[in-house]
N, C-alpha and C. Protein backbone atom coordinates (compact mmCIF):
# COMPACT_ATOMS: atom_id res chain seq x y z
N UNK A 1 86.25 -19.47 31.57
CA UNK A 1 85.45 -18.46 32.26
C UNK A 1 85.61 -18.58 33.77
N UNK A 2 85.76 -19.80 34.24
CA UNK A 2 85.80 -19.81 35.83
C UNK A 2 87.45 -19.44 36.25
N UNK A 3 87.93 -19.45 35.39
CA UNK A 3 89.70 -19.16 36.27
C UNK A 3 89.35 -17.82 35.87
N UNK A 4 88.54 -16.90 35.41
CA UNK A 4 88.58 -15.32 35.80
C UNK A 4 88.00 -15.30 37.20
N UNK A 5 87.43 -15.81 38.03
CA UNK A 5 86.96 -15.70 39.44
C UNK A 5 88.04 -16.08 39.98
N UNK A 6 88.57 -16.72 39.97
CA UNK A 6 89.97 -17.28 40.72
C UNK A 6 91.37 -16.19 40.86
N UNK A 7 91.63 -15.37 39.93
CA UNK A 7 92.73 -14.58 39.98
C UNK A 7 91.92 -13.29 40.23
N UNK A 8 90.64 -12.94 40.00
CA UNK A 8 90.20 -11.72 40.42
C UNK A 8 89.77 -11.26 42.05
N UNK A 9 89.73 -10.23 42.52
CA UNK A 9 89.18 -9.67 43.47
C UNK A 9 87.89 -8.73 43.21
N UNK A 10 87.21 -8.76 44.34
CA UNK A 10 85.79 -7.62 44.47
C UNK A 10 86.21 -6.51 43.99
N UNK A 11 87.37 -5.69 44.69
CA UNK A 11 88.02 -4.78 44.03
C UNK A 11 88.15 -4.13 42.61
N UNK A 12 88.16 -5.64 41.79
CA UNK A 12 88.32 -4.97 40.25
C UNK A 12 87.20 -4.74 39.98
N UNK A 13 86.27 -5.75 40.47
CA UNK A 13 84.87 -5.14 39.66
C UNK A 13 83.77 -4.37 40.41
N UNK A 14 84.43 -3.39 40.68
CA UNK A 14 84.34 -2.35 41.93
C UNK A 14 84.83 -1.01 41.11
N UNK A 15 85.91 -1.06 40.43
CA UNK A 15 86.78 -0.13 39.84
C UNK A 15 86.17 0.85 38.39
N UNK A 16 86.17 1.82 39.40
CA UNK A 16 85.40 3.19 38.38
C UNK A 16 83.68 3.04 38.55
N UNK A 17 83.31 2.44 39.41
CA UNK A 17 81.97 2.82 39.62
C UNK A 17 81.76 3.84 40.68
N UNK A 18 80.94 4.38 40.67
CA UNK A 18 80.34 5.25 42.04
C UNK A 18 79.76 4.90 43.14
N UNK A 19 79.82 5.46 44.02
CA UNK A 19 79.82 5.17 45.71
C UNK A 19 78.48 4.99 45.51
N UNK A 20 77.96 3.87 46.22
CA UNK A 20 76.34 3.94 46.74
C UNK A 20 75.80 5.25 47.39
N UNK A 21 74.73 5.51 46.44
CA UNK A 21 73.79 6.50 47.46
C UNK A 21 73.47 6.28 48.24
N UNK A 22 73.33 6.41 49.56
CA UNK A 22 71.96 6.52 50.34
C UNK A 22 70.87 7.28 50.21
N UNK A 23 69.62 6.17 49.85
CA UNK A 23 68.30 7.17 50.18
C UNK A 23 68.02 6.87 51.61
N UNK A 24 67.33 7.72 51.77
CA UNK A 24 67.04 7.33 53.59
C UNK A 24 65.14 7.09 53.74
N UNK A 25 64.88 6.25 54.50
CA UNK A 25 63.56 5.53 54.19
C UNK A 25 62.78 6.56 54.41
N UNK A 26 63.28 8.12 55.16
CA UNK A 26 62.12 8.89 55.65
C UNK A 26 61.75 9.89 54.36
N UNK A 27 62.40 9.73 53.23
CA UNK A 27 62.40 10.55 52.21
C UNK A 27 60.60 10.09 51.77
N UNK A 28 60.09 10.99 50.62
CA UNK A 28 59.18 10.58 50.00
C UNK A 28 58.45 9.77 48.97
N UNK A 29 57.93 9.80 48.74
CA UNK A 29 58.06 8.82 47.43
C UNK A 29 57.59 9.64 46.61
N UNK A 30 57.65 10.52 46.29
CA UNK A 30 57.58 11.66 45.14
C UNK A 30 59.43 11.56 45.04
N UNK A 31 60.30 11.55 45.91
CA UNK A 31 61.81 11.87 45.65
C UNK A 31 62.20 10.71 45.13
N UNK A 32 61.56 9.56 45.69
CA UNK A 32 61.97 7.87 45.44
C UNK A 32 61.10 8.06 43.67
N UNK A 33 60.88 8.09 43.30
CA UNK A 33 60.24 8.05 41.74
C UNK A 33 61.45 9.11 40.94
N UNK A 34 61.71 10.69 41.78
CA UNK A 34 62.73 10.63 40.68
C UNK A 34 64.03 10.53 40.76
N UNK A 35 64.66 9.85 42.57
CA UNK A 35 65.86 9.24 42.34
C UNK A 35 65.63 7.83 41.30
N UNK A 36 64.44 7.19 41.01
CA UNK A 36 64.63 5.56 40.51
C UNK A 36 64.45 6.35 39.18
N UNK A 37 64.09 7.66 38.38
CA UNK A 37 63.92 7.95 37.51
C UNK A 37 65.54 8.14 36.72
N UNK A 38 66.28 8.85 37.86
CA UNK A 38 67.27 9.32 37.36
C UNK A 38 68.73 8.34 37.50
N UNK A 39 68.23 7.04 38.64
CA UNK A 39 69.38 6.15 38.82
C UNK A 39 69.71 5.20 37.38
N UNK A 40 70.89 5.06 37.09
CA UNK A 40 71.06 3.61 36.06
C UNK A 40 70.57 2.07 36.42
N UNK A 41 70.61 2.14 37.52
CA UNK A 41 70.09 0.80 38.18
C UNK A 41 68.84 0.74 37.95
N UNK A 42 68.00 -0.67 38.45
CA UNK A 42 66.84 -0.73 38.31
C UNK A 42 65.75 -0.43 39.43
N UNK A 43 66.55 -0.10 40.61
CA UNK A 43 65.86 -0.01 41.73
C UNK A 43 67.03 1.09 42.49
N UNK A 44 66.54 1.64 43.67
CA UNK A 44 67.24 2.19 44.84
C UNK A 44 67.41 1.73 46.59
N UNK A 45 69.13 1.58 46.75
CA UNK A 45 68.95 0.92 47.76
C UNK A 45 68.38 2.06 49.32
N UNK A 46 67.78 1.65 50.07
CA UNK A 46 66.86 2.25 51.14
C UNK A 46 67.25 2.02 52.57
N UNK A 47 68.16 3.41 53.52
CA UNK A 47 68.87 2.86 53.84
C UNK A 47 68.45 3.90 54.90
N UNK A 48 68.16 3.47 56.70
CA UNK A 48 68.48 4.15 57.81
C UNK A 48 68.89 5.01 58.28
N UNK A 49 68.94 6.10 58.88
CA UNK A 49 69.84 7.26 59.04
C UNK A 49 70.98 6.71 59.84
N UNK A 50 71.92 7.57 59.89
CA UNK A 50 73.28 6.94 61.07
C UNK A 50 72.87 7.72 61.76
N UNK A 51 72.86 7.01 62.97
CA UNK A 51 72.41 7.21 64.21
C UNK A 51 73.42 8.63 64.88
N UNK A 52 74.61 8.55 64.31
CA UNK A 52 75.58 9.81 65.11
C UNK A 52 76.06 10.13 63.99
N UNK A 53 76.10 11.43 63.06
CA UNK A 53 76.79 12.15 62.36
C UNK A 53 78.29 11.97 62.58
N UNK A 54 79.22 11.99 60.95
CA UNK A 54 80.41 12.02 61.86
C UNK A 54 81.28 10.87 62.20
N UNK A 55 80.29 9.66 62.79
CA UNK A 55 80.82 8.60 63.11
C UNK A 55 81.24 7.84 61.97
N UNK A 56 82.58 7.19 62.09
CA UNK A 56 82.92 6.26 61.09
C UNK A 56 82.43 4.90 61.46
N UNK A 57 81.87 4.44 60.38
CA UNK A 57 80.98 3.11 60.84
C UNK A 57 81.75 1.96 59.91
N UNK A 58 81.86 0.21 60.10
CA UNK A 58 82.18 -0.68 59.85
C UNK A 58 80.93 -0.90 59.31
N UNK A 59 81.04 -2.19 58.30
CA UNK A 59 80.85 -2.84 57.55
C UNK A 59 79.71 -3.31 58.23
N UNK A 60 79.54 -3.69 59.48
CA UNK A 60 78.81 -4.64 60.44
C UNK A 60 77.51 -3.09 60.58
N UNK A 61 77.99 -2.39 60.74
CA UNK A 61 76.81 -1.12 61.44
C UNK A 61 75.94 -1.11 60.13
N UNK A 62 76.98 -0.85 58.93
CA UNK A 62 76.56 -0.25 57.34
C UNK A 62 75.58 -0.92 57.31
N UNK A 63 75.94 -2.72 57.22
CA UNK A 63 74.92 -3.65 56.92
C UNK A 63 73.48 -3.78 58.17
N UNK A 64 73.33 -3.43 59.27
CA UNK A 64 72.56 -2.98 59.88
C UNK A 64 71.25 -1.92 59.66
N UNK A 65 71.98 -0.83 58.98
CA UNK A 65 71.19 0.12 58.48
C UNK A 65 70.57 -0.34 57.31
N UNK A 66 70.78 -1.15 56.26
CA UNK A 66 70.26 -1.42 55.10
C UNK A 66 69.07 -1.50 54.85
N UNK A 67 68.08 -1.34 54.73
CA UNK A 67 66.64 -1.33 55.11
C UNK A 67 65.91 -2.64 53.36
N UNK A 68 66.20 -2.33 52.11
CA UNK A 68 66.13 -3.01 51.11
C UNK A 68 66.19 -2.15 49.58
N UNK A 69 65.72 -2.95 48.91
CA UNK A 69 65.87 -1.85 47.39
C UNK A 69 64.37 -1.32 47.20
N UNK A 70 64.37 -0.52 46.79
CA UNK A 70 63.12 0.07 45.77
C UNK A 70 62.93 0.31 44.94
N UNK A 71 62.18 -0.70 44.06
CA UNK A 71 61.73 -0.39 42.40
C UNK A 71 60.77 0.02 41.87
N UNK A 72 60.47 0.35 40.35
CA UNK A 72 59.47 1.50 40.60
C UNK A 72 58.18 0.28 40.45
N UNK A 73 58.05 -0.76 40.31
CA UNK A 73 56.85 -1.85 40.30
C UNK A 73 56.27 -1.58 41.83
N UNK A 74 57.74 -1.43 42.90
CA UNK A 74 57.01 -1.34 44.28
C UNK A 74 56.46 -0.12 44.53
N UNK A 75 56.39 1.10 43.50
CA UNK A 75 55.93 2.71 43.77
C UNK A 75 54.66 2.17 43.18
N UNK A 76 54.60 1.67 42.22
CA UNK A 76 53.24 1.54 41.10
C UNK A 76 52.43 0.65 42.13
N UNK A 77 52.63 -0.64 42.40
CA UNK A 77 51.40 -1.39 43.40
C UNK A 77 51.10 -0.59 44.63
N UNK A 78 52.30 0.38 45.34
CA UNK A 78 51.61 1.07 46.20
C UNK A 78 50.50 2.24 46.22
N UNK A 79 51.02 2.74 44.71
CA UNK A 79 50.15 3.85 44.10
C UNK A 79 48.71 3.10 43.52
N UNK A 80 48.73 2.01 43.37
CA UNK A 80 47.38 1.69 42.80
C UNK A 80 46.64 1.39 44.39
N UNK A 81 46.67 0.93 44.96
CA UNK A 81 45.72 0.89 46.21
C UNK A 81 44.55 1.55 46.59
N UNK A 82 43.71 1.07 46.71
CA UNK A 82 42.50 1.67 46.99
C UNK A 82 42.93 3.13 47.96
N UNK A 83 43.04 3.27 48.77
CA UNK A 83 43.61 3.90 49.77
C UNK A 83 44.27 5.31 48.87
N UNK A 84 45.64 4.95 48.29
CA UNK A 84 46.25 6.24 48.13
C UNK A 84 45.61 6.44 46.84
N UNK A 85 44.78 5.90 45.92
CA UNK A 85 43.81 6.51 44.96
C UNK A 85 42.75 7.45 45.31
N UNK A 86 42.16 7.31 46.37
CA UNK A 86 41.53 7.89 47.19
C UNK A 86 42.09 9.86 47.61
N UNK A 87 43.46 9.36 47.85
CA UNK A 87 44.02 10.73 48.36
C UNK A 87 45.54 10.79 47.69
N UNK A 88 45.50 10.93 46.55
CA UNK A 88 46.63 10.81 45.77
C UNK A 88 48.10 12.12 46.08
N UNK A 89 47.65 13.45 46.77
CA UNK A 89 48.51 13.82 47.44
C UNK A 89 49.03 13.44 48.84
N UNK A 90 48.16 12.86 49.77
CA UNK A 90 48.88 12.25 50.62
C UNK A 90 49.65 10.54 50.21
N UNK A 91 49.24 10.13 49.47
CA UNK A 91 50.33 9.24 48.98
C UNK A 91 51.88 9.53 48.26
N UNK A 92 51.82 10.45 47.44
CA UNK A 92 53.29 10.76 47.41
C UNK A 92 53.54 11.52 48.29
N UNK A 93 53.10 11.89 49.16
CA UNK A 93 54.15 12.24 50.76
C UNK A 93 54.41 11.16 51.33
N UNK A 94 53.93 10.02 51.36
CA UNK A 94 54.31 9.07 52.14
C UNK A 94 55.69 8.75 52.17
N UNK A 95 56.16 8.37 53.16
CA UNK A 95 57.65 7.98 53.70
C UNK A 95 57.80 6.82 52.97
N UNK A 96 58.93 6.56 52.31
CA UNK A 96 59.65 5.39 51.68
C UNK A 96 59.43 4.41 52.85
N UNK A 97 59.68 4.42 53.89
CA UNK A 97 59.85 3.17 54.81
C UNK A 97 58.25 2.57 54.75
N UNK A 98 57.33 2.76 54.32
CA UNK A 98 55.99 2.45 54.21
C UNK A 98 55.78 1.62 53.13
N UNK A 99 56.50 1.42 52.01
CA UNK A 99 56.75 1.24 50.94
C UNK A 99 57.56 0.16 50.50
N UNK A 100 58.75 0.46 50.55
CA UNK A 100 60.05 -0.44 50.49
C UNK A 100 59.79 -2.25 51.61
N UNK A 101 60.02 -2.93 50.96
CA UNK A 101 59.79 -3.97 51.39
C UNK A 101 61.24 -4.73 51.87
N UNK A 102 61.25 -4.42 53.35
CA UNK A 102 62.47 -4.88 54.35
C UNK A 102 63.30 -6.18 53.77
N UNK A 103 63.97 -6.31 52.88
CA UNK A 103 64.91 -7.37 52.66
C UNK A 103 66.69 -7.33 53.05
N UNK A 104 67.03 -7.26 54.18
CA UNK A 104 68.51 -6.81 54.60
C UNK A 104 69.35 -8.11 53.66
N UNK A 105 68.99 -8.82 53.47
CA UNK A 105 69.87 -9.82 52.28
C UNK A 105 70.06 -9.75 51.39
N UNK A 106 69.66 -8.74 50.35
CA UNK A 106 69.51 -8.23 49.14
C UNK A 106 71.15 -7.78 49.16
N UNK A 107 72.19 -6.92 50.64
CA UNK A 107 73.20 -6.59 50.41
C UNK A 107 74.39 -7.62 51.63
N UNK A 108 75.25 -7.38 51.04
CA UNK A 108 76.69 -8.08 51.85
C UNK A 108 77.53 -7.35 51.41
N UNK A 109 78.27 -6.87 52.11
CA UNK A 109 79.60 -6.10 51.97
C UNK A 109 80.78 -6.61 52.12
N UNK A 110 81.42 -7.08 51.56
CA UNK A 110 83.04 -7.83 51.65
C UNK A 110 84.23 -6.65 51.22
N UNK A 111 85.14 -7.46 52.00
CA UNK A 111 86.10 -6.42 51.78
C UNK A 111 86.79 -6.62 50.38
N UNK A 112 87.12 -5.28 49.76
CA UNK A 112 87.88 -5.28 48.13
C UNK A 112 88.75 -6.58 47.56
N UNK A 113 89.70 -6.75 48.52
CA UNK A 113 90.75 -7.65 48.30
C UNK A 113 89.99 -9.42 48.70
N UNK A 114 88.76 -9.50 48.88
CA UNK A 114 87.96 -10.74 48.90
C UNK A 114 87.49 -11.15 47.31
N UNK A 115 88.28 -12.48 47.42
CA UNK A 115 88.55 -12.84 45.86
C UNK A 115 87.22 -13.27 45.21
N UNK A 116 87.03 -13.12 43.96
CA UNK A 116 85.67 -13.07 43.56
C UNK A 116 84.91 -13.93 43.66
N UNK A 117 85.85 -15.28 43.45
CA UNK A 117 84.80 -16.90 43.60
C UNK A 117 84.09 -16.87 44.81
N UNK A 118 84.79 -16.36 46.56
CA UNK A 118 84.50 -16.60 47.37
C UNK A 118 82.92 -15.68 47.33
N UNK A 119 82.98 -14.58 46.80
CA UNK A 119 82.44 -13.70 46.83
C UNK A 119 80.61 -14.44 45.85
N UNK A 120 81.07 -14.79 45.03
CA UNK A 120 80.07 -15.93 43.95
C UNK A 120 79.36 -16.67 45.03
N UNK A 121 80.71 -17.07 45.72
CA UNK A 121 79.96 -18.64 46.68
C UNK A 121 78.95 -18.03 48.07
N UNK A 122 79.17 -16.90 48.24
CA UNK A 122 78.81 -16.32 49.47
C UNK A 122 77.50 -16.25 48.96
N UNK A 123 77.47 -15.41 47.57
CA UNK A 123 75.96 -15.03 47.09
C UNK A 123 75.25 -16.43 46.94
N UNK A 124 75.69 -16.92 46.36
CA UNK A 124 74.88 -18.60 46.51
C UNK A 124 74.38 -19.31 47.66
N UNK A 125 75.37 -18.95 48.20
CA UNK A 125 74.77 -19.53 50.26
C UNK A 125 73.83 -18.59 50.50
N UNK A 126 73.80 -17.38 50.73
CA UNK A 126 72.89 -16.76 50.79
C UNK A 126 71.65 -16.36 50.38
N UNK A 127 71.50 -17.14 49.05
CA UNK A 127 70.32 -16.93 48.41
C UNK A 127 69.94 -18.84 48.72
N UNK A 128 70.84 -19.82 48.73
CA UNK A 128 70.06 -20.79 49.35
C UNK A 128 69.73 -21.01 50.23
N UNK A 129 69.86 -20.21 51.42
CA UNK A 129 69.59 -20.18 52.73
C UNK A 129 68.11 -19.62 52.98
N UNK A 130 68.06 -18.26 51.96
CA UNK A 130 66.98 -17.88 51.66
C UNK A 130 65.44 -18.75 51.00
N UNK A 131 65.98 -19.25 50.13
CA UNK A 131 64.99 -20.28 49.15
C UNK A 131 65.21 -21.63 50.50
N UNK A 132 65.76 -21.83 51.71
CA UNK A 132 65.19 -23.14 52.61
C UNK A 132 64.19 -22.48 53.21
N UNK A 133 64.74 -21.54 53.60
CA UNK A 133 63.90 -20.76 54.63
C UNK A 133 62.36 -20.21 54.06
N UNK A 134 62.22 -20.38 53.11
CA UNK A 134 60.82 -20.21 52.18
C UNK A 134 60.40 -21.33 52.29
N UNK A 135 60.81 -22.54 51.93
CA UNK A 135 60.17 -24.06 51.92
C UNK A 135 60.27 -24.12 53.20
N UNK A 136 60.66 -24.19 54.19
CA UNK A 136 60.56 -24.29 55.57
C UNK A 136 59.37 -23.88 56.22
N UNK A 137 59.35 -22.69 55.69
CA UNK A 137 57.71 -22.04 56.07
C UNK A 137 56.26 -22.86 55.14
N UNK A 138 56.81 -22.82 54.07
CA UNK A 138 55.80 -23.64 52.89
C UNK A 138 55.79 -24.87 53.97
N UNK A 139 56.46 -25.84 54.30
CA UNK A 139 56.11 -26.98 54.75
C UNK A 139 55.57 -26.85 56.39
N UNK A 140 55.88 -26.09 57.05
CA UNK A 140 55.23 -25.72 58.20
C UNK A 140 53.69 -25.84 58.09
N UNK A 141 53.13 -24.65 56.93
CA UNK A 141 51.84 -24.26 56.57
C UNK A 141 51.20 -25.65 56.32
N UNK A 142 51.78 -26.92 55.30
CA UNK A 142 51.34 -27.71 55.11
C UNK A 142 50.94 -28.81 56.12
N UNK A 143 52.12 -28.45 57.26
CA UNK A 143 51.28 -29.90 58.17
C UNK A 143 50.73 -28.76 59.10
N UNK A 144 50.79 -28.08 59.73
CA UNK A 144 49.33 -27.21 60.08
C UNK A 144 48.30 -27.49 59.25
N UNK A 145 48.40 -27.53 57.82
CA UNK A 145 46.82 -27.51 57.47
C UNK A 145 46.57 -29.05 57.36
N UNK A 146 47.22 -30.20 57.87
CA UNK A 146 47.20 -31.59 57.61
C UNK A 146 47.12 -31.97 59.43
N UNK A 147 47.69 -31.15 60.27
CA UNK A 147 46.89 -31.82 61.45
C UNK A 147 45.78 -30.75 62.09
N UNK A 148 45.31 -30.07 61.48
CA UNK A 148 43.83 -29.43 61.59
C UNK A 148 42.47 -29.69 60.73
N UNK A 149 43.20 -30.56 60.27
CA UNK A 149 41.81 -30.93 58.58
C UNK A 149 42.05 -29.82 57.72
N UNK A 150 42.53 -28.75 57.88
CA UNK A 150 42.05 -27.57 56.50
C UNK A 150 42.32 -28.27 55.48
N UNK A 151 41.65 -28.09 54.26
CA UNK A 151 41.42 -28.39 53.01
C UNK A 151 42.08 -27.60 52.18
């Protein structure tokens, strides 16, 4: 199983799928319920406007704009809230960017011909970088609450 990462590229397993949508965060969340209704995926990725029509953008800008995914668990806890229960048509007008919970690490873009292991190993650094950076904060909190007395 591991010498298929070794002779493969991003490329192949890339091949015959469809181009990412962009939703754009200013859309609604009446549209975000039935793009996540009608996507195969489990969520939708939530993504910035380009700043200049037109412009051809790199990899570096793309990943800039990425804003995070949206699933429908994150439509449902926003819809239960005291708040948009209250006024249930101004909640599905609300703007996706209100909603969607900012994770720009969720995507990385490599180029096609970037061979798959590297591509494996990248996601692994990146999600352990993520899980230090959580205990990092966890242990922060802890000696704050150990040189203040909190209990």
């Amino acid at each position: 199983m591991a010498s298929v990462f070794l002779y493969h590229v991003v490329g192949d397993l890339t091949v015959g799928k469809p181009e990412l949508v962009e939703f754009y965060e200013t859309e609604t969340v009446e549209s975000a319920i039935r793009a996540i209704g009608e996507s195969t995926e489990c969520g939708i990725p939530v993504w910035k406007r380009k700043s200049h029509v037109g412009m051809i953008e790199n990899s570096e800008i793309r990943q800039q704009r990425f804003v995070g995914i949206l699933n429908s668990l994150d439509i449902v806890a926003f819809l239960a809230s005291s708040e948009c229960l209250e006024n249930q048509d101004k909640a599905i007008k609300t703007p996706v960017s209100q909603v969607v919970v900012p994770n720009t690490w969720l995507l990385k873009q490599v180029d096609p011909a970037t061979r798959a292991v590297i591509m494996v190993m990248l996601t692994l650094l990146s999600l352990f970088c993520h899980l230090a950076n959580v205990m990092l904060v966890v242990f922060v909190i802890a000696d704050v609450e150990l040189l203040f007395g909190a209990s």
